[in-house]
PDB file of N, CA and C in Angstrom:
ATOM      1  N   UNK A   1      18.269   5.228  33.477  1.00  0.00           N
ATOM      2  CA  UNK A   1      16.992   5.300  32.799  1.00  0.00           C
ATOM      3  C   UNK A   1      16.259   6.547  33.252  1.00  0.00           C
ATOM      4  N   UNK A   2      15.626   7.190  32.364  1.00  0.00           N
ATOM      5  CA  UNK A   2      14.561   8.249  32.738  1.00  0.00           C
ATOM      6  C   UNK A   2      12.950   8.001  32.567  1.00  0.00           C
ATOM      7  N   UNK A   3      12.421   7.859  33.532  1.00  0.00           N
ATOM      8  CA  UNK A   3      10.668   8.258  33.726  1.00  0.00           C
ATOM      9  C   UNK A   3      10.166   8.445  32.446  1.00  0.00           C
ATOM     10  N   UNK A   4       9.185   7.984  31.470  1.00  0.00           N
ATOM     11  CA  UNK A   4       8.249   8.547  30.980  1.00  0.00           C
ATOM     12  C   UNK A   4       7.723   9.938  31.090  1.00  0.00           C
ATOM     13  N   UNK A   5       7.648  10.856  31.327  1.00  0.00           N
ATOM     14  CA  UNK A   5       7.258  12.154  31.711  1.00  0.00           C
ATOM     15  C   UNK A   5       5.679  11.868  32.548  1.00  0.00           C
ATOM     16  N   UNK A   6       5.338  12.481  33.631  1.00  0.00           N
ATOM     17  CA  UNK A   6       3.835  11.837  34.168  1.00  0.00           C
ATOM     18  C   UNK A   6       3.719  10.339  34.598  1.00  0.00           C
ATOM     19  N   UNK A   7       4.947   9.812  34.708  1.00  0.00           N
ATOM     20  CA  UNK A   7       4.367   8.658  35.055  1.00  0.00           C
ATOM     21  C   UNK A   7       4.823   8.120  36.280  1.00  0.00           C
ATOM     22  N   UNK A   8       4.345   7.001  37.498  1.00  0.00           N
ATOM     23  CA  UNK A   8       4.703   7.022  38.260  1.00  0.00           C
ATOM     24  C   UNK A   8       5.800   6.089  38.834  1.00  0.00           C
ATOM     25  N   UNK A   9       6.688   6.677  39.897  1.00  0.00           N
ATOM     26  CA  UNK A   9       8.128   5.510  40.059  1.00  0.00           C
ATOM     27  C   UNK A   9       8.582   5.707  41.411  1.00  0.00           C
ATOM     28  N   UNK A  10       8.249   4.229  41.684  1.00  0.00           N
ATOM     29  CA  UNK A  10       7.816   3.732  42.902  1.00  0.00           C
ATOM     30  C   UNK A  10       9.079   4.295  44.207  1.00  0.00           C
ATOM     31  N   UNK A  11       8.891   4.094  45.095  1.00  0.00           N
ATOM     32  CA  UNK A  11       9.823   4.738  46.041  1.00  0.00           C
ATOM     33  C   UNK A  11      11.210   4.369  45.978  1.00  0.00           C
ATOM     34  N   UNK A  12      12.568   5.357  46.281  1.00  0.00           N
ATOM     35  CA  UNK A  12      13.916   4.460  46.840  1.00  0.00           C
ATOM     36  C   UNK A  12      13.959   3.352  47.323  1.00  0.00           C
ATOM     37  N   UNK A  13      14.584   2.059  46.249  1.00  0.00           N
ATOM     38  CA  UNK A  13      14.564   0.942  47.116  1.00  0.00           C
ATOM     39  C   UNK A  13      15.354  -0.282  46.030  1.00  0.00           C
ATOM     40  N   UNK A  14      15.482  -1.214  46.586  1.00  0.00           N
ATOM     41  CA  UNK A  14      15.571  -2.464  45.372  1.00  0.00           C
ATOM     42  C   UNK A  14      14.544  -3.044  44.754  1.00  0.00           C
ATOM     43  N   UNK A  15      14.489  -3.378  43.687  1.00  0.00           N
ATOM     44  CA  UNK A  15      13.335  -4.316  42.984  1.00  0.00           C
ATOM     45  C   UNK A  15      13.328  -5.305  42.261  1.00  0.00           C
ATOM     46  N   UNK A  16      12.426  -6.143  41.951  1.00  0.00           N
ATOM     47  CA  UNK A  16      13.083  -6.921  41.418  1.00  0.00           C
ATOM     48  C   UNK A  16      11.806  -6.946  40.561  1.00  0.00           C
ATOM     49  N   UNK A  17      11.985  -7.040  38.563  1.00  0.00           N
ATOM     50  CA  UNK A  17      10.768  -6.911  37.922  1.00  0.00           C
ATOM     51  C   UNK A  17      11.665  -7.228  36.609  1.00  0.00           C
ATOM     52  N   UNK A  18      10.682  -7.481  36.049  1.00  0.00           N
ATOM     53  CA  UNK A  18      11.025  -7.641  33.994  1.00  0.00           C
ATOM     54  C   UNK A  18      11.259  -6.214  33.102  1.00  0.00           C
ATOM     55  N   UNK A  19      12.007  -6.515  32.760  1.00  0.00           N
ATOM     56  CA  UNK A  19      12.616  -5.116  31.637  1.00  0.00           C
ATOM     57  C   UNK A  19      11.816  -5.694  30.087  1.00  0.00           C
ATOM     58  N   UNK A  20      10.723  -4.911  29.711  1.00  0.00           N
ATOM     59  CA  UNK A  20      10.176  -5.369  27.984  1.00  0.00           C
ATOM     60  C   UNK A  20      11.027  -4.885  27.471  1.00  0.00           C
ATOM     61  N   UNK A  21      10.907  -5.092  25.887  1.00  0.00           N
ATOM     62  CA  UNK A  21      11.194  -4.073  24.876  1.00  0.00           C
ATOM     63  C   UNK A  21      10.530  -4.041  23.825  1.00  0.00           C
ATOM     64  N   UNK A  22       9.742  -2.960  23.580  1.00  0.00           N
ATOM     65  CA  UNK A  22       8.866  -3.406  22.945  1.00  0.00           C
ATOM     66  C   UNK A  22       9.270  -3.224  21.432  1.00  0.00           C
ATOM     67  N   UNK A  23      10.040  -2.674  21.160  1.00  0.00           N
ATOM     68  CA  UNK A  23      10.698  -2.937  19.596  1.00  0.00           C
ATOM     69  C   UNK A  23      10.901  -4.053  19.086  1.00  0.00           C
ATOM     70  N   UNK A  24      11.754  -4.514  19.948  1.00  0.00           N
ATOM     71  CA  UNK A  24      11.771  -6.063  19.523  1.00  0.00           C
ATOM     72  C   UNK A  24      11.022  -6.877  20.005  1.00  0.00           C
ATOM     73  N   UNK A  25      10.170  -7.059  21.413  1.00  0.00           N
ATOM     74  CA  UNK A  25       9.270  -7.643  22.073  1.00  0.00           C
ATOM     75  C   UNK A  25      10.172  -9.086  23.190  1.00  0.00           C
ATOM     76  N   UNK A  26      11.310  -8.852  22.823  1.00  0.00           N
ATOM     77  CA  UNK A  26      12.260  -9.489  24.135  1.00  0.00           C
ATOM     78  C   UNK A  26      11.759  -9.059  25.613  1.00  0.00           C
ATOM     79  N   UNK A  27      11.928  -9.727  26.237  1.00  0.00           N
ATOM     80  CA  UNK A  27      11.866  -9.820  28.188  1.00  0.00           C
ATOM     81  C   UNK A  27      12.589  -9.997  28.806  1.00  0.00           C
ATOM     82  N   UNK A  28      13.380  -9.603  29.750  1.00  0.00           N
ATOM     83  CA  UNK A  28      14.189 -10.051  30.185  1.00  0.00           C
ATOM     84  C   UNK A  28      14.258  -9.937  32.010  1.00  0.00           C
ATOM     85  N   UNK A  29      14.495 -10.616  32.589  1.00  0.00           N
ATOM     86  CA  UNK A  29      15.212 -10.702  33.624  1.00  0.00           C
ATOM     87  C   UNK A  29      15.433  -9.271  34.605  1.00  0.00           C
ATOM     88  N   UNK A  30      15.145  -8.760  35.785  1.00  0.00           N
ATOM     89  CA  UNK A  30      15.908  -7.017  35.783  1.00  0.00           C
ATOM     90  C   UNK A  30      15.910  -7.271  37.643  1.00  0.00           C
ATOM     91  N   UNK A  31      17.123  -7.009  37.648  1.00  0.00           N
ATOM     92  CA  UNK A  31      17.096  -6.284  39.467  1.00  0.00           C
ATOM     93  C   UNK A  31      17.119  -4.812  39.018  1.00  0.00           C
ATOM     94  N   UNK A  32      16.300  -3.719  39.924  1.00  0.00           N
ATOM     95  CA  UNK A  32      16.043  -2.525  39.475  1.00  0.00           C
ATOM     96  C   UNK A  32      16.333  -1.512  40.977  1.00  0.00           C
ATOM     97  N   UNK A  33      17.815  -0.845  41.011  1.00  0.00           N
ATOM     98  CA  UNK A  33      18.071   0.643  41.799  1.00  0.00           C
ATOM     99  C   UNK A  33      17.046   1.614  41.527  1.00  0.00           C
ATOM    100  N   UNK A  34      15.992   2.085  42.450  1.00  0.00           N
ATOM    101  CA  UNK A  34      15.839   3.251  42.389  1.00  0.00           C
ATOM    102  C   UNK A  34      16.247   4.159  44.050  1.00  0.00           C
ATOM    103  N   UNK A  35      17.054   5.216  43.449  1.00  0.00           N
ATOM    104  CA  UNK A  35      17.782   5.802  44.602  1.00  0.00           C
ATOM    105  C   UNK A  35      18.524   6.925  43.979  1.00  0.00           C
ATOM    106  N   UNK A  36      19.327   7.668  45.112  1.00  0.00           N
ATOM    107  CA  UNK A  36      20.556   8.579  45.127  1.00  0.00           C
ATOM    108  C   UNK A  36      21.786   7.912  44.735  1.00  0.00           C
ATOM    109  N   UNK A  37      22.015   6.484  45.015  1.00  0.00           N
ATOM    110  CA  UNK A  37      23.934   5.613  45.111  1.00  0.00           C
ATOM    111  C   UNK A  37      24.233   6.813  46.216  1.00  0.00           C
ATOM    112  N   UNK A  38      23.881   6.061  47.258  1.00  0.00           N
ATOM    113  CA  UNK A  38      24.315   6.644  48.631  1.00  0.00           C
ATOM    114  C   UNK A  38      25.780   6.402  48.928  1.00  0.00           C
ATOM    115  N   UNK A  39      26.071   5.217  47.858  1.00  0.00           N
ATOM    116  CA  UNK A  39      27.380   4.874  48.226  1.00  0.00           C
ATOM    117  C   UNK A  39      28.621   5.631  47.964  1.00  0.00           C
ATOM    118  N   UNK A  40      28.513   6.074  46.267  1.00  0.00           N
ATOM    119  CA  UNK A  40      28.966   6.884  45.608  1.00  0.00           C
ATOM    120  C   UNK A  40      29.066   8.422  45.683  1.00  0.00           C
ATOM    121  N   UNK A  41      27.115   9.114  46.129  1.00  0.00           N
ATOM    122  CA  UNK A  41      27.344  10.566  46.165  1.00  0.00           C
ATOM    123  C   UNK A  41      26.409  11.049  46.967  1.00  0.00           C
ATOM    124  N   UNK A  42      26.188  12.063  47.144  1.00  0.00           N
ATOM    125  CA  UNK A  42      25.303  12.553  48.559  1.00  0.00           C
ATOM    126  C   UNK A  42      24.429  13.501  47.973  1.00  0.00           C
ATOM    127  N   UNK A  43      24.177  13.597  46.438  1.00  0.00           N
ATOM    128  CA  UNK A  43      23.295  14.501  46.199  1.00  0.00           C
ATOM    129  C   UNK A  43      21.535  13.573  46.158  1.00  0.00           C
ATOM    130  N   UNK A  44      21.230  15.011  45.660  1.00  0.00           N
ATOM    131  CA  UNK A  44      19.291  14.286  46.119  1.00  0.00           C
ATOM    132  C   UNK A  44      19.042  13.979  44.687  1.00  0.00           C
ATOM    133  N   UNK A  45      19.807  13.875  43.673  1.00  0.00           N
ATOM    134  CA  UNK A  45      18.947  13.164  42.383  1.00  0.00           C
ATOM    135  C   UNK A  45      18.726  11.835  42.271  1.00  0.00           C
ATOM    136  N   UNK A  46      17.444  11.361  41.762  1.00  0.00           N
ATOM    137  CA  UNK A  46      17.025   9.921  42.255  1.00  0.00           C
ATOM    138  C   UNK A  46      17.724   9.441  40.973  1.00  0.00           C
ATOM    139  N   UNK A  47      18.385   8.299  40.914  1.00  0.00           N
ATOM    140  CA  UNK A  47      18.505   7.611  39.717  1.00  0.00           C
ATOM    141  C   UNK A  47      17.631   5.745  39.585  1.00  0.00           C
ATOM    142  N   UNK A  48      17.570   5.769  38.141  1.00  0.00           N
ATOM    143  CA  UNK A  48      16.991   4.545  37.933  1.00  0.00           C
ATOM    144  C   UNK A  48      17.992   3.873  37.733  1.00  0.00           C
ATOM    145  N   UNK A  49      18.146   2.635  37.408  1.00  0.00           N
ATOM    146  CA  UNK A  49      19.295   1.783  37.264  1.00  0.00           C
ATOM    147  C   UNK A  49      19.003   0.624  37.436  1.00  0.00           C
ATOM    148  N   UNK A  50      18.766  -0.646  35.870  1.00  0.00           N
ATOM    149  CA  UNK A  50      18.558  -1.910  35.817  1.00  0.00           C
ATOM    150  C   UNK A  50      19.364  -2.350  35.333  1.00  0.00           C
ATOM    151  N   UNK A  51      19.976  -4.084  36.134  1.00  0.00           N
ATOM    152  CA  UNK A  51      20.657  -5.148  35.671  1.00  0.00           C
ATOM    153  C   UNK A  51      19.706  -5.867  34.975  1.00  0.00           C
ATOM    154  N   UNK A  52      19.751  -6.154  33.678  1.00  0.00           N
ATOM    155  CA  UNK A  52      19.361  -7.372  32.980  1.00  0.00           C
ATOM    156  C   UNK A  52      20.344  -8.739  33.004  1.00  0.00           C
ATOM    157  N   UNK A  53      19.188  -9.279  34.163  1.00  0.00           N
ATOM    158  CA  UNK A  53      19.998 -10.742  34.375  1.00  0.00           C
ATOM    159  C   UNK A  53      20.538 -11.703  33.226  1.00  0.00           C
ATOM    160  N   UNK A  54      19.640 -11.468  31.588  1.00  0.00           N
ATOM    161  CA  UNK A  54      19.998 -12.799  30.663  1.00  0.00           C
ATOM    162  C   UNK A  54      20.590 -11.912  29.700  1.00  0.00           C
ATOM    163  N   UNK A  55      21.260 -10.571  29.511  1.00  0.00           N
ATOM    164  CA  UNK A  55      21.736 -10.119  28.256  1.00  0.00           C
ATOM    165  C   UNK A  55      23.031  -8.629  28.357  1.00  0.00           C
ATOM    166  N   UNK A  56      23.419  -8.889  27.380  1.00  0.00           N
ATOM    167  CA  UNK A  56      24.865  -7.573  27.514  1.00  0.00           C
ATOM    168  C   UNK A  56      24.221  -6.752  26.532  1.00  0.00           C
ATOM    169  N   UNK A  57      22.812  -7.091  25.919  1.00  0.00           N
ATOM    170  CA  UNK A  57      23.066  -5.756  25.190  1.00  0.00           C
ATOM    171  C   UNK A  57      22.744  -4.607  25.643  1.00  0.00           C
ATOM    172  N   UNK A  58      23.482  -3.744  24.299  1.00  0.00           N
ATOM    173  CA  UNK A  58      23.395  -2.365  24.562  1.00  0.00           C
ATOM    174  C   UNK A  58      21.988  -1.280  24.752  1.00  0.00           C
ATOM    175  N   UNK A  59      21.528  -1.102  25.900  1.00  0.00           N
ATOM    176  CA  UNK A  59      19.676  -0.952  25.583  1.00  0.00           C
ATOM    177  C   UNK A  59      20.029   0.838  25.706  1.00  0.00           C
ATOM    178  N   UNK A  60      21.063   1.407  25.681  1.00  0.00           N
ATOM    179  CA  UNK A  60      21.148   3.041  25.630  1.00  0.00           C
ATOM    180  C   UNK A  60      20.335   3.255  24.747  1.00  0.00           C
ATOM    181  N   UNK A  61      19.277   4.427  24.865  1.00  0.00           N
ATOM    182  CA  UNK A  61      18.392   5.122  24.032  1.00  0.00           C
ATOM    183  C   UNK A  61      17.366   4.338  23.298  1.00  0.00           C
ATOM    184  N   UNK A  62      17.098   3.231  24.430  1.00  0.00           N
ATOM    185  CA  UNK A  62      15.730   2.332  23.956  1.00  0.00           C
ATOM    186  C   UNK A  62      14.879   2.381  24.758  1.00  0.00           C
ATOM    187  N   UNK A  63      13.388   3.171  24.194  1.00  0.00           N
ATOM    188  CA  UNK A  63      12.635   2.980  24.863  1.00  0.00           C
ATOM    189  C   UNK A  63      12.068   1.007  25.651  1.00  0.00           C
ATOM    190  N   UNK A  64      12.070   1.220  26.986  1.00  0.00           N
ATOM    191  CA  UNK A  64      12.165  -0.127  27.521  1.00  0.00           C
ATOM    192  C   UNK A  64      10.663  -0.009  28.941  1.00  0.00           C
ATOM    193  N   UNK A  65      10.005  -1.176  29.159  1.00  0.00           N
ATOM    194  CA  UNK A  65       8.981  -0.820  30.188  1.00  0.00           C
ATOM    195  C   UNK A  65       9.570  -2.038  31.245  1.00  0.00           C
ATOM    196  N   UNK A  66       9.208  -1.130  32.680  1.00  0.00           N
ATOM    197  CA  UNK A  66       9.408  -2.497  33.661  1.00  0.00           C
ATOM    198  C   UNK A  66       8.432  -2.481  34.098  1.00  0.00           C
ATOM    199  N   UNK A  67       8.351  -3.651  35.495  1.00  0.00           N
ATOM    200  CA  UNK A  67       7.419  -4.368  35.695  1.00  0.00           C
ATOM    201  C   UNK A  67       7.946  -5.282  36.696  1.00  0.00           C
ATOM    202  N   UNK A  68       7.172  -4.253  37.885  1.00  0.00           N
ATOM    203  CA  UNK A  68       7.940  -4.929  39.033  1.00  0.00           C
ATOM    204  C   UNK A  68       7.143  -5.681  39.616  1.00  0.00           C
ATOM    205  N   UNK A  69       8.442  -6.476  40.336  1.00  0.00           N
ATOM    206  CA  UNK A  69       7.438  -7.731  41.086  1.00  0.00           C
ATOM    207  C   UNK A  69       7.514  -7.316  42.826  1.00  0.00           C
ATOM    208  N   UNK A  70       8.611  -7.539  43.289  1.00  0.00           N
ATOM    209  CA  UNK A  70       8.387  -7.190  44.372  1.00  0.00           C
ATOM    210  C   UNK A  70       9.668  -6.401  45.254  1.00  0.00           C
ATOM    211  N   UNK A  71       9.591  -5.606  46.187  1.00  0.00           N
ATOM    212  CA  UNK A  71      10.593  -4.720  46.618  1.00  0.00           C
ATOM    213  C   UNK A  71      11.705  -5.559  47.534  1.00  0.00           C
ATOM    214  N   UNK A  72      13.131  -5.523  47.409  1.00  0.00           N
ATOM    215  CA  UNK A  72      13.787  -6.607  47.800  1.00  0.00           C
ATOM    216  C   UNK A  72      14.450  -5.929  49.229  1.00  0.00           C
ATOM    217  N   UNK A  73      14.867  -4.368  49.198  1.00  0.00           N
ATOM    218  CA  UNK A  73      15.139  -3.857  50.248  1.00  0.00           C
ATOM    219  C   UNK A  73      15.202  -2.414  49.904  1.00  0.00           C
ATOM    220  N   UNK A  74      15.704  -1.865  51.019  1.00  0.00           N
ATOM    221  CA  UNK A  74      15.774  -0.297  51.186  1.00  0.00           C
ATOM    222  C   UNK A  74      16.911   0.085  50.371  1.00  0.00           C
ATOM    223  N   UNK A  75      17.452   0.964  49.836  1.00  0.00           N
ATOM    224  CA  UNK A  75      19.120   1.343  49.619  1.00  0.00           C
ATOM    225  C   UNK A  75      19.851   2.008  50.567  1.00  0.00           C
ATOM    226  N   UNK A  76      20.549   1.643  50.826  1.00  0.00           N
ATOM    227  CA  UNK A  76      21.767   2.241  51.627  1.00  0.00           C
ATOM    228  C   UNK A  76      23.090   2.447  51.671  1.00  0.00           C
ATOM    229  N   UNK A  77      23.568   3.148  52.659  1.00  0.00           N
ATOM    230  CA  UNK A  77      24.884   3.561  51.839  1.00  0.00           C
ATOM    231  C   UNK A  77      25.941   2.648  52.893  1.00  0.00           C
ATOM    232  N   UNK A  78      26.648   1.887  51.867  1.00  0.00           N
ATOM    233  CA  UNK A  78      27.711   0.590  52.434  1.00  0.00           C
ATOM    234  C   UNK A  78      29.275   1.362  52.416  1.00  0.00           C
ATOM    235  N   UNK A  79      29.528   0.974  53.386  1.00  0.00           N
ATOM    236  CA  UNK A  79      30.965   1.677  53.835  1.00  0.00           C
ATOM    237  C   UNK A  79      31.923   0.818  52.548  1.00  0.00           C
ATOM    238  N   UNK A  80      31.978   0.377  52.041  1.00  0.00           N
ATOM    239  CA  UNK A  80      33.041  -0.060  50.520  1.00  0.00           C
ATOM    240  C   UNK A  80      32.193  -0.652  49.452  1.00  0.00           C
ATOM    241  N   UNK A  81      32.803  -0.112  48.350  1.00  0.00           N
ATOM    242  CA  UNK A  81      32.270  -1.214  46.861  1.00  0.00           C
ATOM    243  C   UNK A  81      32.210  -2.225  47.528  1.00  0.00           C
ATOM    244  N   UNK A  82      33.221  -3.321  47.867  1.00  0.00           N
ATOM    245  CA  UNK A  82      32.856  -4.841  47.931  1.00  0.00           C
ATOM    246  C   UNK A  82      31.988  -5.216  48.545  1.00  0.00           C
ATOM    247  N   UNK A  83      31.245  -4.233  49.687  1.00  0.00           N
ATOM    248  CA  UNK A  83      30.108  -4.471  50.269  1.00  0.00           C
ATOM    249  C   UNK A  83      29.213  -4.403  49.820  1.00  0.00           C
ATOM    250  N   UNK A  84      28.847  -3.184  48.861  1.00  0.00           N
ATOM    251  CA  UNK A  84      28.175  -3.164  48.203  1.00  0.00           C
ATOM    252  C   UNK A  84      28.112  -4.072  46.968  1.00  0.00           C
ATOM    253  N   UNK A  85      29.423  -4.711  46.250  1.00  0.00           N
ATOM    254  CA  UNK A  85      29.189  -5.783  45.140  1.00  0.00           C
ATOM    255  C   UNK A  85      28.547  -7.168  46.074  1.00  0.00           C
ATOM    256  N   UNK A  86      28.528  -7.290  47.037  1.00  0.00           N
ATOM    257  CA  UNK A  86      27.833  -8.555  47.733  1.00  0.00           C
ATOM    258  C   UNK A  86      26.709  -8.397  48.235  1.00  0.00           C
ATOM    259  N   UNK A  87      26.348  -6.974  48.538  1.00  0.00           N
ATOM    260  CA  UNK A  87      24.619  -7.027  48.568  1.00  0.00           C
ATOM    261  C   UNK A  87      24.212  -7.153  47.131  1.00  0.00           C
ATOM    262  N   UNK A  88      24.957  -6.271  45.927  1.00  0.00           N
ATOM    263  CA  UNK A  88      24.472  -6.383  44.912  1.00  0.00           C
ATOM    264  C   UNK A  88      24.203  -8.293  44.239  1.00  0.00           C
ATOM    265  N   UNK A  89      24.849  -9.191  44.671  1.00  0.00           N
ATOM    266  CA  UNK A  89      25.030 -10.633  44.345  1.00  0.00           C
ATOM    267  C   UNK A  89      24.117 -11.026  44.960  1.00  0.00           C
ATOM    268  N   UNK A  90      23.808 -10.396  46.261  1.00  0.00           N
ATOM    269  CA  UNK A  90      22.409 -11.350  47.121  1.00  0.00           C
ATOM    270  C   UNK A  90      21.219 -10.810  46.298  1.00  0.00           C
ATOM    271  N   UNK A  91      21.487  -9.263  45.978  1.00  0.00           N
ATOM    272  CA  UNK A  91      19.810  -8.617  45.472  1.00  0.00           C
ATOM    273  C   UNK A  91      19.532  -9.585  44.035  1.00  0.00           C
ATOM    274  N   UNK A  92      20.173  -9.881  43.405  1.00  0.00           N
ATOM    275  CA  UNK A  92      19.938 -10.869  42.002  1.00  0.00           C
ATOM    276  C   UNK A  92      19.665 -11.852  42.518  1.00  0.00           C
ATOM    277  N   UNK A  93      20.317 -12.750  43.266  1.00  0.00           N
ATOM    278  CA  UNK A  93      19.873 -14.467  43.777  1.00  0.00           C
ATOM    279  C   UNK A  93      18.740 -13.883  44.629  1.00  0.00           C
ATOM    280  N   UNK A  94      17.724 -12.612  44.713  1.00  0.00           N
ATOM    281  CA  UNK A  94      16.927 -12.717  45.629  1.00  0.00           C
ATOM    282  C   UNK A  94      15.260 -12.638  44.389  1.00  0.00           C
ATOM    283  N   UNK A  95      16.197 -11.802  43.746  1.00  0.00           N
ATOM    284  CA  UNK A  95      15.259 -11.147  42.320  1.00  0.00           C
ATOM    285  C   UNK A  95      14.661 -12.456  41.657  1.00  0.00           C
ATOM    286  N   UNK A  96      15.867 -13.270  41.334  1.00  0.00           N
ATOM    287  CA  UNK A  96      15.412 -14.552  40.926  1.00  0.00           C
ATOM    288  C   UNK A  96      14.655 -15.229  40.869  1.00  0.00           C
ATOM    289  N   UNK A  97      14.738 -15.548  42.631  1.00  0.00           N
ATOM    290  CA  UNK A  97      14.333 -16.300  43.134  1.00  0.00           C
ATOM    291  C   UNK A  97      12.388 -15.959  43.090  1.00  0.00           C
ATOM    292  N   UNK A  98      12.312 -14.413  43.262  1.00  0.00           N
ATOM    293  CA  UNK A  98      10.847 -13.799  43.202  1.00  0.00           C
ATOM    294  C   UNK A  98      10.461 -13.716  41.686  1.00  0.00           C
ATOM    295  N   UNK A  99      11.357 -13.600  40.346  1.00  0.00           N
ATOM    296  CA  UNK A  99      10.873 -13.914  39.290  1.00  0.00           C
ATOM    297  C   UNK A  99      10.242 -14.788  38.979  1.00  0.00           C
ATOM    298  N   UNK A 100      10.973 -16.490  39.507  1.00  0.00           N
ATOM    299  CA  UNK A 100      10.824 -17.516  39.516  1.00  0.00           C
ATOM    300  C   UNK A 100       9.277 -17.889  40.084  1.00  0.00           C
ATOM    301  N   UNK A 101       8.828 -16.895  41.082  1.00  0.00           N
ATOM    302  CA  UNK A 101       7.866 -17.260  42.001  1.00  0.00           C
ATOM    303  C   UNK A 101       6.408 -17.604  40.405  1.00  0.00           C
ATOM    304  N   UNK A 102       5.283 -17.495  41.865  1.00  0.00           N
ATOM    305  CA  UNK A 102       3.863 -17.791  41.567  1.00  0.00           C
ATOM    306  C   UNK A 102       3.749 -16.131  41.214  1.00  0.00           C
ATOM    307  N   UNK A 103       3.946 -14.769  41.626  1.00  0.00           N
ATOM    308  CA  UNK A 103       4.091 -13.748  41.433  1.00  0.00           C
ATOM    309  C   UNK A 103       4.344 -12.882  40.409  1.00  0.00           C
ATOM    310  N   UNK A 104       6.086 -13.786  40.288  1.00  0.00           N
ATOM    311  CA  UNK A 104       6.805 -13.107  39.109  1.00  0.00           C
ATOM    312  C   UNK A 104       5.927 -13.971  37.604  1.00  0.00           C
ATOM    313  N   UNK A 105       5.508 -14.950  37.795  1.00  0.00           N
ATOM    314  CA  UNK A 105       5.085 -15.503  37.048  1.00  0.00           C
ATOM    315  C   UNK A 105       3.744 -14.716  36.280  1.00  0.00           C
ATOM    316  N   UNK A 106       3.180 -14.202  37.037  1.00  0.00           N
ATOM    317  CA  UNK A 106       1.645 -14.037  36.826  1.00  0.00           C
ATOM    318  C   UNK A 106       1.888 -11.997  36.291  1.00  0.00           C
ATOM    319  N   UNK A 107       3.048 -11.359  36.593  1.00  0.00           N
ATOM    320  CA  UNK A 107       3.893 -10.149  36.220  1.00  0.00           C
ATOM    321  C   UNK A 107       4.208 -10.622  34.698  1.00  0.00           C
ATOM    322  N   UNK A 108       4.876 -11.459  34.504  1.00  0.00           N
ATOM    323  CA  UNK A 108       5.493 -11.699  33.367  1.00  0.00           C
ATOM    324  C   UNK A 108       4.208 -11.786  32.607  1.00  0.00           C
ATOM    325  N   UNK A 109       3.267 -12.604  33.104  1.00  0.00           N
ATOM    326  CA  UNK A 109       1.310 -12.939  32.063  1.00  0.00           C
ATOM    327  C   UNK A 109       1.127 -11.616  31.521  1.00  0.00           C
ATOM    328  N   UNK A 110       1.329 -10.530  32.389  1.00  0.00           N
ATOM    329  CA  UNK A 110       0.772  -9.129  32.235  1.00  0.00           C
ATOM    330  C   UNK A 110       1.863  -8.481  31.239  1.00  0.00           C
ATOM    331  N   UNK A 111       2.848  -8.762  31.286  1.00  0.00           N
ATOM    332  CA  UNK A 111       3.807  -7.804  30.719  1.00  0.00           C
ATOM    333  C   UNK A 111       3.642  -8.540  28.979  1.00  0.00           C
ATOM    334  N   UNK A 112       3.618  -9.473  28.811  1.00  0.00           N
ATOM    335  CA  UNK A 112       3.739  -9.899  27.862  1.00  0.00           C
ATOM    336  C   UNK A 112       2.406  -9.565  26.748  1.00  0.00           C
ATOM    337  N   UNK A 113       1.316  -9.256  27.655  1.00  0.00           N
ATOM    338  CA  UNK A 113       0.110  -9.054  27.431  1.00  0.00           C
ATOM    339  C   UNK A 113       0.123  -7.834  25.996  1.00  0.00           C
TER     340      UNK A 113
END
């Protein structure tokens, strides 16, 4: 995903927040990378990067807004994929779990707004 131009995006880290769309006005679910993939490469470009927990579709070249709830951890760089596919399994059962909250709840009031 790319930035809005001017707008602001929050530090390297995990997140956990709602992906809109406002074309269609769907919500969905999002654990959200913002980072380098320390795992993968060693350069300094930050990338965005959201899992939508409830859907496969294709959201390439849709404008989309998030809406984060709360920061789940730092990123770092894991000595193998599989380490990294099992933090990636805890960061969703963690995302969830903060969607689910009194928090994510009152995020979702706003986003829908």
């Amino acid at each position: 995903m790319a930035p809005d131009p001017g707008s602001d995006v929050p530090p390297p880290a995990i997140y956990s927040g709602w992906l809109t769309r406002p074309a269609t006005g769907a919500v969905h679910r999002a654990t959200i990378s913002i980072g380098t993939n320390p795992t993968f490469e060693d350069g300094p470009q930050v990338h965005t990067e959201v899992y939508c927990h409830d859907t496969s579709d294709d959201l390439y070249g849709e404008h989309v807004a998030l809406w984060f709830v709360a920061r789940i951890r730092d990123t770092v760089r894991f000595a193998s994929v599989d380490e990294l596919l099992l933090a990636v399994e805890a960061d969703v059962r963690r995302s969830e779990a903060l969607l689910d909250s009194a928090r994510g709840r009152r995020v979702l009031a706003a986003a829908a707004r």
